[in-house]
C-alpha atoms as a PDB file:
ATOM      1  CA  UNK A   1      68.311 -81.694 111.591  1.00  0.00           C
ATOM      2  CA  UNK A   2      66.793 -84.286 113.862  1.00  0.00           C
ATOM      3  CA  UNK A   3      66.776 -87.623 113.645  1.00  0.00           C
ATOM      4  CA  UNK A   4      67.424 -89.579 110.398  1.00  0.00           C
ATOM      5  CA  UNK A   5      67.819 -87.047 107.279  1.00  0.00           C
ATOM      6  CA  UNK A   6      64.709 -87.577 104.382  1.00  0.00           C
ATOM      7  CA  UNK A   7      66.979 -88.409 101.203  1.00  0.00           C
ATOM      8  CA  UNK A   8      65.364 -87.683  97.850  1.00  0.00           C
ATOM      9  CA  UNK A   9      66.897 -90.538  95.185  1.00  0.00           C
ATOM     10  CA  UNK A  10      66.846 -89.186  91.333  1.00  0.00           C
ATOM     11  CA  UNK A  11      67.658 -92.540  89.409  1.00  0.00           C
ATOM     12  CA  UNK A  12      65.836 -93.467  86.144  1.00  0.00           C
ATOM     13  CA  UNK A  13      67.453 -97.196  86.338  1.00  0.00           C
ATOM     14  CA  UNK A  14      64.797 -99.303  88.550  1.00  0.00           C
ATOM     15  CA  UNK A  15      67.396-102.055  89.328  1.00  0.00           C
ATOM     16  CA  UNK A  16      69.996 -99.390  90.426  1.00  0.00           C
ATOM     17  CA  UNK A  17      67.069 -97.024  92.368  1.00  0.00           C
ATOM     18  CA  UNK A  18      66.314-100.309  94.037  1.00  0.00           C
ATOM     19  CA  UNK A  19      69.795-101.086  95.144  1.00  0.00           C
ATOM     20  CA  UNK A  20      69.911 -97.536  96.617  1.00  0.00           C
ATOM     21  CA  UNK A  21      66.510 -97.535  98.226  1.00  0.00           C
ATOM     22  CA  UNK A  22      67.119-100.706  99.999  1.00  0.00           C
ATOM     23  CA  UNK A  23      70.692 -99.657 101.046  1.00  0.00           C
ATOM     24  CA  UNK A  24      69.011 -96.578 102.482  1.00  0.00           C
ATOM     25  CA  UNK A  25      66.147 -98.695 104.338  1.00  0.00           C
ATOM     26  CA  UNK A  26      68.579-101.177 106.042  1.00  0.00           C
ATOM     27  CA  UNK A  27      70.361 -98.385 107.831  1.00  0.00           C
ATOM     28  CA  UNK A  28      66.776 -96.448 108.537  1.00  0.00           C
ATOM     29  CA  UNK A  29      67.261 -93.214 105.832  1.00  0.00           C
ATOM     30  CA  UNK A  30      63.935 -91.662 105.275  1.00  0.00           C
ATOM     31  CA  UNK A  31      63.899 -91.405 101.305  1.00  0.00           C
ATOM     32  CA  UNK A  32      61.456 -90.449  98.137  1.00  0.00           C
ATOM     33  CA  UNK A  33      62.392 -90.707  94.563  1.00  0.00           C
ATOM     34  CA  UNK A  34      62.198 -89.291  91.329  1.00  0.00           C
ATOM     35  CA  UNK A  35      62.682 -90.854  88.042  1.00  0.00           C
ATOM     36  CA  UNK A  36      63.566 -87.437  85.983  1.00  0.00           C
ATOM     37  CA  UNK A  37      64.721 -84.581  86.141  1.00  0.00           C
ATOM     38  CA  UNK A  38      60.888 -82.890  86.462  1.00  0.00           C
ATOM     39  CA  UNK A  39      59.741 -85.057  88.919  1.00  0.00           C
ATOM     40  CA  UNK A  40      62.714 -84.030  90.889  1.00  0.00           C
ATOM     41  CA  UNK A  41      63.011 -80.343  91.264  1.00  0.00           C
ATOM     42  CA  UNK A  42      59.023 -80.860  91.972  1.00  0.00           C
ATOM     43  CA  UNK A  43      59.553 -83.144  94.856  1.00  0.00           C
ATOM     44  CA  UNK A  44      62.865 -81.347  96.456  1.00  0.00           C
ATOM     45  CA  UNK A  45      60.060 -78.395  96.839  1.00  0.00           C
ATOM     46  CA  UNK A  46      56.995 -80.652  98.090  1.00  0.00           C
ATOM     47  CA  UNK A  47      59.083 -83.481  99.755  1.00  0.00           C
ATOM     48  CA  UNK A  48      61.908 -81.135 101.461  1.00  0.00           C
ATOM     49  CA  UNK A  49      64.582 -83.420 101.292  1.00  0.00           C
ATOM     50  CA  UNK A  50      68.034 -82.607 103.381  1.00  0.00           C
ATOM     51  CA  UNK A  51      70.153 -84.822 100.906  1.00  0.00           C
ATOM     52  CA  UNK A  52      69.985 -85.707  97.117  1.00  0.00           C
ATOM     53  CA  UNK A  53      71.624 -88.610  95.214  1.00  0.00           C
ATOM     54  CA  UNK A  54      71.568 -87.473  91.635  1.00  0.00           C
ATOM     55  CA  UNK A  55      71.649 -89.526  88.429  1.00  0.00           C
ATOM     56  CA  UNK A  56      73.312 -87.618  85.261  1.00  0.00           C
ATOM     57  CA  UNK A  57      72.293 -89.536  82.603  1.00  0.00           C
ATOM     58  CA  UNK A  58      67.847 -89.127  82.903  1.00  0.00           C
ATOM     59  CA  UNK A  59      65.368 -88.817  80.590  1.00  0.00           C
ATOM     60  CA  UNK A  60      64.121 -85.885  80.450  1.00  0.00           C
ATOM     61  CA  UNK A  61      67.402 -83.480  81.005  1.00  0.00           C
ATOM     62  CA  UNK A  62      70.963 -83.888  81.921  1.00  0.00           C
ATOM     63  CA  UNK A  63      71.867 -83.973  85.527  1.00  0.00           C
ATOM     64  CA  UNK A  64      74.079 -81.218  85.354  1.00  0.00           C
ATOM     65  CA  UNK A  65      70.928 -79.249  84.641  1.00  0.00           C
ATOM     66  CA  UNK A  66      69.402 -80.074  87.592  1.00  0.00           C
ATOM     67  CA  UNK A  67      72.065 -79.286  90.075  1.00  0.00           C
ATOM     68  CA  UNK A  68      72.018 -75.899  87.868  1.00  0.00           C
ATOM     69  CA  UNK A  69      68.519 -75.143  88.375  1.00  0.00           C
ATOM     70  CA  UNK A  70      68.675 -76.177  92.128  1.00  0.00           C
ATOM     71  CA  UNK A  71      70.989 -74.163  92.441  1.00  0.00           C
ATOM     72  CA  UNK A  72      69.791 -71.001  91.641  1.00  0.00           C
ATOM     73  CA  UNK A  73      67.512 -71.061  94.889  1.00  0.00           C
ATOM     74  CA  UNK A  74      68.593 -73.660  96.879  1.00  0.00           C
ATOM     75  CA  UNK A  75      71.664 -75.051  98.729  1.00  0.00           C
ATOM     76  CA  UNK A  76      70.483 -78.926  99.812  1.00  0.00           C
ATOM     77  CA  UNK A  77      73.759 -81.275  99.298  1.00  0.00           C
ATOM     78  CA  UNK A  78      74.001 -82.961  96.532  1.00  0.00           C
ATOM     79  CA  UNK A  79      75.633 -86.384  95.550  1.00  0.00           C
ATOM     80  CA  UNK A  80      76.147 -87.205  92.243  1.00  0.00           C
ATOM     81  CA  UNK A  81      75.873 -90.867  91.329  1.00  0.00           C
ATOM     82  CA  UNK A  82      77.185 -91.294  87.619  1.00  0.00           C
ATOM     83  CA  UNK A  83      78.600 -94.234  85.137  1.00  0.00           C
ATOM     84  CA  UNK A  84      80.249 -91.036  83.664  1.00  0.00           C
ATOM     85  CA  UNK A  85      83.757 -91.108  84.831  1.00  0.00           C
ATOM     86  CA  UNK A  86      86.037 -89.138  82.791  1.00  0.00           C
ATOM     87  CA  UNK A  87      87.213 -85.627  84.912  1.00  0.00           C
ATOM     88  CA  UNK A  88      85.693 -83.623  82.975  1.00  0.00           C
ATOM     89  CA  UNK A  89      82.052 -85.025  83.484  1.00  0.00           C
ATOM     90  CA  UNK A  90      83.199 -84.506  87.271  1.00  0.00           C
ATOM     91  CA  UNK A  91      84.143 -81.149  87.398  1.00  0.00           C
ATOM     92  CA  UNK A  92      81.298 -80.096  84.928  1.00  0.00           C
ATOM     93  CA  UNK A  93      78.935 -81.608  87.815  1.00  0.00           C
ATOM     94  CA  UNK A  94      81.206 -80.262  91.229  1.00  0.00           C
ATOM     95  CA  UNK A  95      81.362 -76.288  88.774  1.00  0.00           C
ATOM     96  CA  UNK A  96      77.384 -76.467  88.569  1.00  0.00           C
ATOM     97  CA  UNK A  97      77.450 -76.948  92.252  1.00  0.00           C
ATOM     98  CA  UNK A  98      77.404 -80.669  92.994  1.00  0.00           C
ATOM     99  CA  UNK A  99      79.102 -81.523  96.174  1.00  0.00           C
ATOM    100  CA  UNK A 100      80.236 -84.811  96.057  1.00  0.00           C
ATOM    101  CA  UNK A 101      80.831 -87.180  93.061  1.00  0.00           C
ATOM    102  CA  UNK A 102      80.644 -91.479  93.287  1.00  0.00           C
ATOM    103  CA  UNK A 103      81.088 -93.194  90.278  1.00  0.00           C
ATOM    104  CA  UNK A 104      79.202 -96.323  88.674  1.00  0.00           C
ATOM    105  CA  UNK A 105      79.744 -98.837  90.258  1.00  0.00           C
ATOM    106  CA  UNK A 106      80.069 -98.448  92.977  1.00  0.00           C
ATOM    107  CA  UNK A 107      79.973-100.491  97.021  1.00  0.00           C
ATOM    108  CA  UNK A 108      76.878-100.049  99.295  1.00  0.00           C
ATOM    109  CA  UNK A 109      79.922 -99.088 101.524  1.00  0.00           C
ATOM    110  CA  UNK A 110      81.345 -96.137  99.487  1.00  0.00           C
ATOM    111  CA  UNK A 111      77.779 -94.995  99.102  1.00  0.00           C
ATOM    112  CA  UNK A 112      77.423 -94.893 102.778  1.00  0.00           C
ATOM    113  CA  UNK A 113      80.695 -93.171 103.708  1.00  0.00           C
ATOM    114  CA  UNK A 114      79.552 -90.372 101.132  1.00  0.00           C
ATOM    115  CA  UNK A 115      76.173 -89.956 102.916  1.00  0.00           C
ATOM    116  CA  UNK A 116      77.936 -90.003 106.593  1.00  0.00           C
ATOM    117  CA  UNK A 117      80.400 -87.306 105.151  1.00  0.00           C
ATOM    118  CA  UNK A 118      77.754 -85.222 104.326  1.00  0.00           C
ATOM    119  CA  UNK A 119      75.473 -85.532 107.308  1.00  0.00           C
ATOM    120  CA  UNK A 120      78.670 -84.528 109.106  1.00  0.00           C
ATOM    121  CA  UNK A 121      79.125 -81.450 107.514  1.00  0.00           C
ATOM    122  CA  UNK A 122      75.521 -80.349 107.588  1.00  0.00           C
ATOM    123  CA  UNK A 123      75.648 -81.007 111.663  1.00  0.00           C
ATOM    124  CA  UNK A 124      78.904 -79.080 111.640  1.00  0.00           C
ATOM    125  CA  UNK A 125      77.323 -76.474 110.062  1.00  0.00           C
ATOM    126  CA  UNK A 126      74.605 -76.206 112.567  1.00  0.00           C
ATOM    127  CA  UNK A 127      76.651 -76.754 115.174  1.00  0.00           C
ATOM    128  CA  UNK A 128      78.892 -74.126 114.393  1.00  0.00           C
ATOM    129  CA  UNK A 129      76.573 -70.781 114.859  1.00  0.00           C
ATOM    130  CA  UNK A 130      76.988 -71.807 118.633  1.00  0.00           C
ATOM    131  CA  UNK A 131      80.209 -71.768 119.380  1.00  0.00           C
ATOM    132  CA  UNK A 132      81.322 -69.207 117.183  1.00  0.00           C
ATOM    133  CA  UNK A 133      81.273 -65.857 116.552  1.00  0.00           C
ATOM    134  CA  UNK A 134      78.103 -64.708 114.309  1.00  0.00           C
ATOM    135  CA  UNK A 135      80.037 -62.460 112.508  1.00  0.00           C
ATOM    136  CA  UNK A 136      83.823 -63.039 110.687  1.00  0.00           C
ATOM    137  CA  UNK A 137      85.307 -59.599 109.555  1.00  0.00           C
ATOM    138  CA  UNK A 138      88.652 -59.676 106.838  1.00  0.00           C
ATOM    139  CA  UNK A 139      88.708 -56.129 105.064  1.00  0.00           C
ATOM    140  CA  UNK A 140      85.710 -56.377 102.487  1.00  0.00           C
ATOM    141  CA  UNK A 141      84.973 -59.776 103.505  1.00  0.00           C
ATOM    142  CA  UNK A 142      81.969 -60.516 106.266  1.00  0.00           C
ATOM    143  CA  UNK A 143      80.733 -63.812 106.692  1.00  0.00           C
ATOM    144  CA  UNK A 144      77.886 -64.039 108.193  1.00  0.00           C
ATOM    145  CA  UNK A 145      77.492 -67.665 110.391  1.00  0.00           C
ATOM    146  CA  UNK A 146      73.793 -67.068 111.763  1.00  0.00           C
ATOM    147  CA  UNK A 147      72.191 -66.418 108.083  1.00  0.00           C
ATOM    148  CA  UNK A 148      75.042 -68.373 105.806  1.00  0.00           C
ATOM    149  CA  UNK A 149      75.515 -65.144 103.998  1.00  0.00           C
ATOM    150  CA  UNK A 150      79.291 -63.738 102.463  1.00  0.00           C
ATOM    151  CA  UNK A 151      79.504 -60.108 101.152  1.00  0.00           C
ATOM    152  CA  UNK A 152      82.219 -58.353  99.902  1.00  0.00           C
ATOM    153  CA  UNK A 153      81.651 -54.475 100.791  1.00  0.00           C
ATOM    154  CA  UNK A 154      77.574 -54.263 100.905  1.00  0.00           C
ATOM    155  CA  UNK A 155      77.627 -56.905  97.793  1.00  0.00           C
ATOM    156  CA  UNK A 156      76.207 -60.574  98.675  1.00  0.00           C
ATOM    157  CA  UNK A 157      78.035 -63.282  97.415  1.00  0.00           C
ATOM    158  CA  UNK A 158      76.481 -66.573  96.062  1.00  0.00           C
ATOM    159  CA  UNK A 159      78.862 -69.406  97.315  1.00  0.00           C
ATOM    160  CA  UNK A 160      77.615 -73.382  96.851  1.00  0.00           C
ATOM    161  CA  UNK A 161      77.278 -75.124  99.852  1.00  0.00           C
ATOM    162  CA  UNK A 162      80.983 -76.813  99.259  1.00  0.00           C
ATOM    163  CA  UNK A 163      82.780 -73.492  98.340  1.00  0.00           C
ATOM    164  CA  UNK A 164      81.073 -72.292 101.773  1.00  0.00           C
ATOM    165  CA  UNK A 165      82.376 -74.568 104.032  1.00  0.00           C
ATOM    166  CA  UNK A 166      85.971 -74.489 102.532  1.00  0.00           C
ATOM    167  CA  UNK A 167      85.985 -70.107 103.096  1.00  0.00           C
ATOM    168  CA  UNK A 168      84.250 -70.886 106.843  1.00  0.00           C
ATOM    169  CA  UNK A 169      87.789 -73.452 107.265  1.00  0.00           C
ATOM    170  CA  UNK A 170      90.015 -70.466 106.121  1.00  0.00           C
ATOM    171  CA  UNK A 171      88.375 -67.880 108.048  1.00  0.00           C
ATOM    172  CA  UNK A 172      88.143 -69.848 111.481  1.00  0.00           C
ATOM    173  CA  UNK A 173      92.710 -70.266 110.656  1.00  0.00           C
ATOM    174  CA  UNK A 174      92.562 -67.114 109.312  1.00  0.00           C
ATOM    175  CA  UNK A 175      96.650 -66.545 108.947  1.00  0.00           C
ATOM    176  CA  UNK A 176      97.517 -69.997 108.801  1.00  0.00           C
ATOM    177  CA  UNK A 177      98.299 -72.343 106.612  1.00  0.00           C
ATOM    178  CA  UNK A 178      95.929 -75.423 105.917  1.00  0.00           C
ATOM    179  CA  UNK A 179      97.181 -78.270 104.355  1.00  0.00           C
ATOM    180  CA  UNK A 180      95.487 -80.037 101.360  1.00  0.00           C
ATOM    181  CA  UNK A 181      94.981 -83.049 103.868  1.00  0.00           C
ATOM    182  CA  UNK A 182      94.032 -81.075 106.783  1.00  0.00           C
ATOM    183  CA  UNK A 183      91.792 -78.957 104.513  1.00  0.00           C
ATOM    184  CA  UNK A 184      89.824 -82.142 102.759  1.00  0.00           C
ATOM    185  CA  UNK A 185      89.911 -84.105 106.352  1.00  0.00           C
ATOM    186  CA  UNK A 186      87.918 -81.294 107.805  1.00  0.00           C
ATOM    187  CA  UNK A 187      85.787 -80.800 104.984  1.00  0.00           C
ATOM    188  CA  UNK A 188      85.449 -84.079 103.255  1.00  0.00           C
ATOM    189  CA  UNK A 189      85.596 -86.105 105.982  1.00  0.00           C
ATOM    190  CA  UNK A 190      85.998 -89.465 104.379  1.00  0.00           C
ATOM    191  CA  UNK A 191      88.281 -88.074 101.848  1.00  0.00           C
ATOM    192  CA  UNK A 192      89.824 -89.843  99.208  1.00  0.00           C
ATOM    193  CA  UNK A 193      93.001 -88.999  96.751  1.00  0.00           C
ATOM    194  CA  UNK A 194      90.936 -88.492  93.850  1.00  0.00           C
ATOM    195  CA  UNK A 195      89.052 -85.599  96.191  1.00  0.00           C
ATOM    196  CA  UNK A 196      92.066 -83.258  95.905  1.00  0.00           C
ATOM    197  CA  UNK A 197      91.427 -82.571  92.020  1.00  0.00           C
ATOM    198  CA  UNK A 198      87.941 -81.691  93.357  1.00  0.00           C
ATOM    199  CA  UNK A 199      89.384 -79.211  95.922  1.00  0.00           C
ATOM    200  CA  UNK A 200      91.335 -77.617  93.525  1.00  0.00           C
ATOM    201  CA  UNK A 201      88.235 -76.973  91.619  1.00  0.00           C
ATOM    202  CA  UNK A 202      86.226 -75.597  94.376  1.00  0.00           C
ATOM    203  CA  UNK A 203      88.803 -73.209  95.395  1.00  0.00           C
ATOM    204  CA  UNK A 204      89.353 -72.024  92.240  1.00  0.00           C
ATOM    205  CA  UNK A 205      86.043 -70.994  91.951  1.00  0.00           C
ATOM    206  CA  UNK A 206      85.827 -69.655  95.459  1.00  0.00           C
ATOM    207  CA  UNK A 207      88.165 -67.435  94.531  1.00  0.00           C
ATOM    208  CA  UNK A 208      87.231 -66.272  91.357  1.00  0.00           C
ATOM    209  CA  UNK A 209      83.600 -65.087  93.594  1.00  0.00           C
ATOM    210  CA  UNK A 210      85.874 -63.139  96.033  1.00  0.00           C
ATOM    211  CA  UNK A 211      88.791 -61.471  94.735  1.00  0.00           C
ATOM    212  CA  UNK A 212      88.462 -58.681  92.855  1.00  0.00           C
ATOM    213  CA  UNK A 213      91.929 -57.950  91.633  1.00  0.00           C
ATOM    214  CA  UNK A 214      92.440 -61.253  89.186  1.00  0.00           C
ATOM    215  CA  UNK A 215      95.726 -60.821  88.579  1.00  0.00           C
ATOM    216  CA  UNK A 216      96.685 -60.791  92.817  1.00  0.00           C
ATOM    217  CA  UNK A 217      95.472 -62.663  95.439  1.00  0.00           C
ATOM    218  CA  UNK A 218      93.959 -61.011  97.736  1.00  0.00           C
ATOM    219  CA  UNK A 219      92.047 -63.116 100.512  1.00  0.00           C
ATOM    220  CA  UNK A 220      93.400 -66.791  99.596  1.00  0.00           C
ATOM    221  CA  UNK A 221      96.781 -67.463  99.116  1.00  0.00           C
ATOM    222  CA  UNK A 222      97.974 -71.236  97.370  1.00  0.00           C
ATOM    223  CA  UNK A 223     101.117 -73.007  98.862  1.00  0.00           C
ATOM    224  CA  UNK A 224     102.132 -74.393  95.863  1.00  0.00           C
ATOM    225  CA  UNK A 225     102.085 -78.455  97.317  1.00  0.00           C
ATOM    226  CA  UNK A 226     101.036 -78.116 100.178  1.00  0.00           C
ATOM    227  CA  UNK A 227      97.649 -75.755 100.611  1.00  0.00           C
ATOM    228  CA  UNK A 228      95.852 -73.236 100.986  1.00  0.00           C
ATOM    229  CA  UNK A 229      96.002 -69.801 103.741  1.00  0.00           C
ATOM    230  CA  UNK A 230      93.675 -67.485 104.387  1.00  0.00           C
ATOM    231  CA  UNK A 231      95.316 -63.682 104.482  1.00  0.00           C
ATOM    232  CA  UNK A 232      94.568 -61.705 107.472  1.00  0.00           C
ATOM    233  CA  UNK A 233      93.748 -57.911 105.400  1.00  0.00           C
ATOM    234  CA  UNK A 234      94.731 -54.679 107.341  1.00  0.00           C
ATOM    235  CA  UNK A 235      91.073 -53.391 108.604  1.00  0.00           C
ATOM    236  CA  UNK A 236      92.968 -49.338 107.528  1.00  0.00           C
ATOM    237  CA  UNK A 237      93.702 -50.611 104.409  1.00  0.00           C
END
């Protein structure tokens, strides 16, 4: 990415949109905006935007819906912005493949931090292809850095951009044990305590996508308390 990221803003409220547009514009964001849920599947395509903040509630479908939809062919970061604040709303948005989550209302600062986060891990991301290997190898498992791709065996994966990042962290300590607050430090960035039910939720799913014996794990292994470890798998096995 170079220079300042383009950041598409889906908000059907025009005194809220404004409040985020302006925040954006005193810190020099590029942005565009969409007031559905239409209008803004249409412009990630013709606008190419490396960030969206997403609405829930719009007019013409549920937010959730979008982040579905993108989804199935693209992997641009995603920021929900929602007055819905009950868990379940949360982790209905992070399962669909959202990958961060501010509530309503919320401070031009908090709304910043989120955006830095993310602009951090995309430049880690990009970063990353050059000083590591292009290829990670754990018995079935190859992850791909140069083309973003996981397979298990010949199969390809689909992993959300979040779910992603968090295998890459377990793969790079393959063996070792990552703590929950090493774990959302590294991937969050400007984590907070309410983040950890949302790791719990990623990894869940993460692992659900890449172990095929359910009732064992196989490639991630929880520390009940403390986090997460990455099992290094006998290549004769």
């Amino acid at each position: 990415m170079n220079g300042k990221p383009n950041i598409l803003v889906v908000e059907d409220d025009p005194p809220i949109r404004n409040l985020i547009t302006t925040t954006l514009e005193t810190q020099n964001y590029k942005y565009i905006t969409a007031a559905s849920g239409g209008k803004a599947l249409f412009a990630v395509t013709s606008g190419k935007p490396d960030i969206i903040l997403l609405d829930l509630g719009l007019p013409d479908m549920d937010g959730v819906e979008v982040i579905k939809k993108l989804r199935s062919w693209s992997v641009i970061p995603i920021i929900v912005i929602s007055a819905r604040s009950d868990d379940k709303d949360k982790i209905q948005a992070l399962d669909a493949g959202a990958d961060d989550y501010l509530t309503k209302p919320f401070s031009v600062e908090e709304l910043l931090a989120r955006l830095r986060s993310t602009l951090r891990r995309i430049q880690y991301l990009e970063a990353r292809g050059t000083v590591e290997e292009s290829v990670f190898h754990n018995g079935d498992l190859t992850i791909d850095y140069t083309s973003a791709t996981v397979k298990l065996g010949e199969r390809e994966i689909h992993l959300m951009p979040m779910e992603y990042n968090l295998l890459c962290l377990l793969a790079k300590n393959v063996g070792k044990v990552l703590t929950h607050h090493y774990i959302l430090d590294k991937v969050w960035t400007n984590a907070l305590e309410s983040d950890l039910s949302s790791l719990r939720v990623y990894m869940a799913s993460l692992r659900k996508k890449i172990e095929k014996d359910k009732t064992e794990s196989k490639y991630i292994q929880t520390h009940i308390g403390i986090g997460y470890r990455m099992i290094k798998i006998d290549s004769d096995k």
